[in-house]
Each structure stands twice: as C-alpha cells, then as structure tokens.
N, C-alpha and C. Protein backbone atom coordinates (compact mmCIF):
# COMPACT_ATOMS: atom_id res chain seq x y z
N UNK A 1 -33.78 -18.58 25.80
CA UNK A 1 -32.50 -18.22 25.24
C UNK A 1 -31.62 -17.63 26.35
N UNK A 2 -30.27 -17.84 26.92
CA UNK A 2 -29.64 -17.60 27.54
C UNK A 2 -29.34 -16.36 27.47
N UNK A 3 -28.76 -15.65 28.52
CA UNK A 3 -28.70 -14.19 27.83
C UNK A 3 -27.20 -13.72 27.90
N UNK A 4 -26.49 -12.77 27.12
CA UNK A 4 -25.38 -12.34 27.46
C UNK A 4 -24.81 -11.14 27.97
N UNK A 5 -23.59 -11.78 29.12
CA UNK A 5 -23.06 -10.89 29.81
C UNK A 5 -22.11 -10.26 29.55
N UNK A 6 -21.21 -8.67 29.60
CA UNK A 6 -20.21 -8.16 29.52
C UNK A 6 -19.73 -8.22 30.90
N UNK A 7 -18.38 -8.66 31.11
CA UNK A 7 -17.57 -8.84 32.47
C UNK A 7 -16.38 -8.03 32.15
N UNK A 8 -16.41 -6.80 33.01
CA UNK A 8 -14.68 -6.31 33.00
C UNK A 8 -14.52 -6.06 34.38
N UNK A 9 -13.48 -6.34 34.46
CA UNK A 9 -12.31 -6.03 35.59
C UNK A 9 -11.24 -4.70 35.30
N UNK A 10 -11.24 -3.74 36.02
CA UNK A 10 -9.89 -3.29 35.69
C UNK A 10 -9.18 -2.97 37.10
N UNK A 11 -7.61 -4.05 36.52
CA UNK A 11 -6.72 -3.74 37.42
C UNK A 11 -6.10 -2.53 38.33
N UNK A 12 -6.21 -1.60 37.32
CA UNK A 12 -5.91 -0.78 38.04
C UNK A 12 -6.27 0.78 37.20
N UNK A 13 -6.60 1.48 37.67
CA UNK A 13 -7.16 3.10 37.24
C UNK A 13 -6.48 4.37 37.86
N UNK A 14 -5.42 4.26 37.00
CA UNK A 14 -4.10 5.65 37.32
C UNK A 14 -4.80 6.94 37.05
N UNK A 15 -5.62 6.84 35.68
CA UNK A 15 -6.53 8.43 35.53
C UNK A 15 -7.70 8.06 35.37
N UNK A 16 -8.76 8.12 36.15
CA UNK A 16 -10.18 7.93 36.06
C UNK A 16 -10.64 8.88 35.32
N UNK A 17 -10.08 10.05 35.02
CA UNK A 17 -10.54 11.58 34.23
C UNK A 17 -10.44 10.98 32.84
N UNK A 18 -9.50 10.16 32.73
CA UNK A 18 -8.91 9.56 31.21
C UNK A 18 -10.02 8.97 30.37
N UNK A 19 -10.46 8.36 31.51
CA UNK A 19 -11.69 7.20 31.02
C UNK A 19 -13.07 8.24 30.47
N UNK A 20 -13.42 9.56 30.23
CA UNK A 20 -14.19 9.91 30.04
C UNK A 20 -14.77 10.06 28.83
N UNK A 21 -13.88 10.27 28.27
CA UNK A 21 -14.17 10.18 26.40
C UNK A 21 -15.00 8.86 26.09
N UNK A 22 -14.46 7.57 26.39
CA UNK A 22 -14.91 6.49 26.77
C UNK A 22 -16.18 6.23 27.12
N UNK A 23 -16.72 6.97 28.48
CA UNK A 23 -17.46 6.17 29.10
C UNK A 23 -18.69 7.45 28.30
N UNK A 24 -18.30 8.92 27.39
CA UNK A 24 -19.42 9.25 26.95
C UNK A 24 -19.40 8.99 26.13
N UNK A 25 -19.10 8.06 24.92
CA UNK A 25 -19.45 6.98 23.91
C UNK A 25 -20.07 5.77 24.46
N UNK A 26 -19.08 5.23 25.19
CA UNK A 26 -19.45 3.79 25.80
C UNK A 26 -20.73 3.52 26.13
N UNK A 27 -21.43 4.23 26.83
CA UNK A 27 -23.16 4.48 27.08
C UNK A 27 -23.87 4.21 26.44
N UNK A 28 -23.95 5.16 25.50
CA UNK A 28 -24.89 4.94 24.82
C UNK A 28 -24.59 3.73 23.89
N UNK A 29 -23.56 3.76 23.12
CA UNK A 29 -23.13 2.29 22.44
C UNK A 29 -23.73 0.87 22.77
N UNK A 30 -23.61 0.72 24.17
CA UNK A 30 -24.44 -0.54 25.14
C UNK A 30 -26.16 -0.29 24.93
N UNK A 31 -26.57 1.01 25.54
CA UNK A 31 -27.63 0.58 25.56
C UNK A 31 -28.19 0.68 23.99
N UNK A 32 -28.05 1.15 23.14
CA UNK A 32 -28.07 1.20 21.72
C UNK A 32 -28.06 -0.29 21.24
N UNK A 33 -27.44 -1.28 21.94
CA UNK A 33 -27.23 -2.48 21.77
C UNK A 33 -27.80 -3.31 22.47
N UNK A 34 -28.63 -2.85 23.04
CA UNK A 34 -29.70 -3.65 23.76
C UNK A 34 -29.30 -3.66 25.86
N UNK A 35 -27.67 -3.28 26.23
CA UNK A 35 -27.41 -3.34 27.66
C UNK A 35 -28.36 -2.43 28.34
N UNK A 36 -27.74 -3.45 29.42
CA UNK A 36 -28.37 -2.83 30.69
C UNK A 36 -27.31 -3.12 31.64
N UNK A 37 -26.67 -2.05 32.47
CA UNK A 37 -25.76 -2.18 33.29
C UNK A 37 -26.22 -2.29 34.63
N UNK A 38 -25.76 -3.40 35.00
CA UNK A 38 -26.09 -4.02 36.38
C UNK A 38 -25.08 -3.72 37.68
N UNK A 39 -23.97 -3.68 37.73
CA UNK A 39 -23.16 -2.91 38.29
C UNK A 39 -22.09 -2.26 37.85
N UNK A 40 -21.89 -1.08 38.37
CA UNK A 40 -20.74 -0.19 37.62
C UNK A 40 -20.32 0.67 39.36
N UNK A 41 -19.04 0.43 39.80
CA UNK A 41 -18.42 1.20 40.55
C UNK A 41 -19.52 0.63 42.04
N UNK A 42 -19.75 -0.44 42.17
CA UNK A 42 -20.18 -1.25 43.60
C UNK A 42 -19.38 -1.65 44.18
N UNK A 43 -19.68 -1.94 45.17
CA UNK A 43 -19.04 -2.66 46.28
C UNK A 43 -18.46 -4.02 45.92
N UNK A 44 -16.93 -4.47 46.38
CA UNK A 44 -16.68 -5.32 45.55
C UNK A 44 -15.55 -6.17 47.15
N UNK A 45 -15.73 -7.50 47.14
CA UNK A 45 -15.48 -8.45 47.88
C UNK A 45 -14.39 -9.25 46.59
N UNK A 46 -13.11 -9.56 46.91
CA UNK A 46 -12.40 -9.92 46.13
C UNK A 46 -11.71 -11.54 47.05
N UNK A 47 -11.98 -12.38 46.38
CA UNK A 47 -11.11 -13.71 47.28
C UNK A 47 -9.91 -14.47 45.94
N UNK A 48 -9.41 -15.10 46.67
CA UNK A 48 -8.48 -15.87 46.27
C UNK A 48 -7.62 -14.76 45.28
N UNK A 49 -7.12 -14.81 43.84
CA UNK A 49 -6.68 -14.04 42.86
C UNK A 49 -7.31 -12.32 42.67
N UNK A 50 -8.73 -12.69 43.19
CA UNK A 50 -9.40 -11.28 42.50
C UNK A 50 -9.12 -10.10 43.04
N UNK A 51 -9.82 -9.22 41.98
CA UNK A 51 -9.15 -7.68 42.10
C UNK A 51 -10.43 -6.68 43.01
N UNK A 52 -9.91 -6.01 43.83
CA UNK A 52 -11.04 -5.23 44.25
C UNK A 52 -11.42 -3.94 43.34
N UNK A 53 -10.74 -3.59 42.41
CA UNK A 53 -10.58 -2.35 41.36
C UNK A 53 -12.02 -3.06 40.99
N UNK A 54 -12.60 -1.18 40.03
CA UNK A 54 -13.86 -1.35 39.80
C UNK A 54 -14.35 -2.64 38.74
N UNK A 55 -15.26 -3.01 38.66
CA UNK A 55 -16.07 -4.36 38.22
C UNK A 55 -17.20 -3.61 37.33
N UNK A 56 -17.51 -3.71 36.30
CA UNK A 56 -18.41 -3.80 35.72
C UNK A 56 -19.11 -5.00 35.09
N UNK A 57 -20.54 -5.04 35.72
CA UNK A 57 -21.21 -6.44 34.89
C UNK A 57 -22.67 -5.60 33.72
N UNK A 58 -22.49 -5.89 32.14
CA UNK A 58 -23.50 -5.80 31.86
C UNK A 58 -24.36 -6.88 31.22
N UNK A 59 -25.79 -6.71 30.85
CA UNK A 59 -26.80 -7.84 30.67
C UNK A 59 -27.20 -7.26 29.45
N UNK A 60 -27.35 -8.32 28.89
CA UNK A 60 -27.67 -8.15 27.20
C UNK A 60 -28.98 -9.53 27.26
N UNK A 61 -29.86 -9.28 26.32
CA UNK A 61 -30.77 -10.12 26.28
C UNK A 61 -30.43 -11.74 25.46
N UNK A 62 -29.48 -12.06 25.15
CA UNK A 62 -28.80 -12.91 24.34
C UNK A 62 -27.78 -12.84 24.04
N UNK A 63 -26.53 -14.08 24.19
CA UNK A 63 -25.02 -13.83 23.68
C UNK A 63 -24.87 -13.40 22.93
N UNK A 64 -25.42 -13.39 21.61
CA UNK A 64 -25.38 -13.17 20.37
C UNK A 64 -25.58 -11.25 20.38
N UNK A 65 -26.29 -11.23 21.26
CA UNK A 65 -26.60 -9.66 21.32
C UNK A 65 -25.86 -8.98 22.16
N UNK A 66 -24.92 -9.61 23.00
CA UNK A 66 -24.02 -9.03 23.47
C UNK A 66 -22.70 -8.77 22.66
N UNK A 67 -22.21 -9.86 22.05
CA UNK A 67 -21.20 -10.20 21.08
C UNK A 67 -21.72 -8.51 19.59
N UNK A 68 -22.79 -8.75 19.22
CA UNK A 68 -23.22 -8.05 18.52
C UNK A 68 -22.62 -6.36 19.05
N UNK A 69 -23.04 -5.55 19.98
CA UNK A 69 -23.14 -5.11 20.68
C UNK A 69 -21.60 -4.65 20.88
N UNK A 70 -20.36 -5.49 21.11
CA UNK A 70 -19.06 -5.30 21.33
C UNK A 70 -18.81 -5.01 19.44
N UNK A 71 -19.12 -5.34 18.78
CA UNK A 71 -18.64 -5.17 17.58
C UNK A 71 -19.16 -4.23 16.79
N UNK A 72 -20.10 -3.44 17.04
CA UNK A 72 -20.85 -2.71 16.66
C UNK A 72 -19.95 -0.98 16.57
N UNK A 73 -19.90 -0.40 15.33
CA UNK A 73 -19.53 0.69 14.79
C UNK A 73 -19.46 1.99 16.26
N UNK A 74 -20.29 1.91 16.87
CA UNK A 74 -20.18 2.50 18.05
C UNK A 74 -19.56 2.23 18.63
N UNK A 75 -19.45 1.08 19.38
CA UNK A 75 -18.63 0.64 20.39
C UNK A 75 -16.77 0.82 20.04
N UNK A 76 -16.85 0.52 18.77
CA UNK A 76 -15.15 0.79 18.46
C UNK A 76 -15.04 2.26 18.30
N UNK A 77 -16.03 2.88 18.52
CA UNK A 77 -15.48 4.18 18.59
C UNK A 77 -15.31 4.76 19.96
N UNK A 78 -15.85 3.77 20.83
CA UNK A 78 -15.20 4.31 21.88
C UNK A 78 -14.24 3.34 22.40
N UNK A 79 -14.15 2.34 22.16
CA UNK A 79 -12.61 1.43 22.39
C UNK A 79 -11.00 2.64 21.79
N UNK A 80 -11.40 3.20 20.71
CA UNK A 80 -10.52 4.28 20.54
C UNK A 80 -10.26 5.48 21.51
N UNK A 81 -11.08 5.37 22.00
CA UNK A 81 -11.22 6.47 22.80
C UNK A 81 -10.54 5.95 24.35
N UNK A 82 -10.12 4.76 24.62
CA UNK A 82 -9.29 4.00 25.77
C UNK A 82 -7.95 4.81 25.79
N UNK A 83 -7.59 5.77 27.12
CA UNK A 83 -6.51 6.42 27.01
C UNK A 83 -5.05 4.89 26.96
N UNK A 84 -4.02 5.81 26.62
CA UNK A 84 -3.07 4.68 26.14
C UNK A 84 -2.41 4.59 28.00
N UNK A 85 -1.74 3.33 27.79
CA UNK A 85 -1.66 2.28 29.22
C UNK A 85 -2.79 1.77 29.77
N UNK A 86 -3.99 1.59 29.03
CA UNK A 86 -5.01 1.21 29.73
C UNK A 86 -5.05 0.07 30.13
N UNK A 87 -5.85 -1.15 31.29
CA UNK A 87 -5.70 -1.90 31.00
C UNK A 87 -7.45 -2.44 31.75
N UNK A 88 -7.91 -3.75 30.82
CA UNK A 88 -8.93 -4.33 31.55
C UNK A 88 -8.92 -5.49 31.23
N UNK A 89 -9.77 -6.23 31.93
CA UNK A 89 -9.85 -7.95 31.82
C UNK A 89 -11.37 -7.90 31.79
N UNK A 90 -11.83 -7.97 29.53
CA UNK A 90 -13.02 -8.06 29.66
C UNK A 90 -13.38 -9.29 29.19
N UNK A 91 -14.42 -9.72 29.44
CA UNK A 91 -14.86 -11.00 28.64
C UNK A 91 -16.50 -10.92 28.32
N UNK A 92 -17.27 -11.43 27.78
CA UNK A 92 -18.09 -12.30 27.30
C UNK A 92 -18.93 -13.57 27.51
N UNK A 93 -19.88 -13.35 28.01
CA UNK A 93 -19.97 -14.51 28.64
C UNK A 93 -21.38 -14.85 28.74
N UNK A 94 -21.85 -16.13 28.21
CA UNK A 94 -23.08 -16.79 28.07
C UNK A 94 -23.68 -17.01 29.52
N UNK A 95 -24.70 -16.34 29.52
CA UNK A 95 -25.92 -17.28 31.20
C UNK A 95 -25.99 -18.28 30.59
N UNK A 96 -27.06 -19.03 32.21
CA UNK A 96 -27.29 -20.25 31.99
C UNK A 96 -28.87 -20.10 31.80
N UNK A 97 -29.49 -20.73 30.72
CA UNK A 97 -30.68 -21.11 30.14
C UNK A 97 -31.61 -19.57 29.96
C-alpha cells in the first residue's frame, strides 16, 4: 500500500512566535494520526520556482491515513489556531507503491 505524504511550503514567516498555538496542537494531532515527521526546519536547496522558506515533509502509513489525519477533529483545531495572514502551500500526496 502506498503511503501518504503531507507537503507544505511556506512562503514566507513574518511571526514564527504566531505559529505556536499551532504547532502545540499540530503535534500531537499528526502523530495521533499515525505521522511521522521527516523534515521540519532543514536545510533546503530551492531551483527553478522554489521557495527556500521552511519545508515540512510528513509520512503517514497510507493516503488514506494521511487524508484521514488532515480531517480529523484535532487537526482543525489547530488549523484555527493559524494566525491571520498566514500563508502555506500544503498538499497531499500519494508515494509510489
């Protein structure tokens, strides 16, 4: 079974202090949901379009359990918790096999 990934990008991070409410929901929410965060705040090589701003990749044992996982009663409680002007480029995203 393929497994699924969380991909965000964010463009840009005016208050990193902002993001805290967030990231102490956000935690546990993922791994509660089966993640495992593979990089958070690494070293980041950006070509063509891409952004060097921080990258987060997480690993979920199945799309379905990642998808699960974003929708889950936890997790929107810390999507509320996203100070206002925020911005990220997240997606979703199936491995291969």
């Amino acid at each position: 079974m393929p497994k699924g990934y969380w991909v965000s990008v964010y463009p840009a991070i005016s208050d990193p202090e902002g993001l805290t409410a967030y990231n102490e929901l956000a935690g546990p929410a993922v791994r509660a949901g089966g993640g495992r965060v593979l990089s958070n705040f690494g070293r980041v090589v950006a070509h063509e379009a891409g952004i060097t701003e921080r990258v987060v990749l997480i690993e979920f044992d199945s799309f379905e359990q990642a998808v699960a996982a974003y929708e889950s009663e936890a997790y929107r409680k810390a999507l509320v918790a996203l100070p206002d002007g925020f911005e990220r480029d997240f997606r979703i995203v199936e491995g291969i096999g």
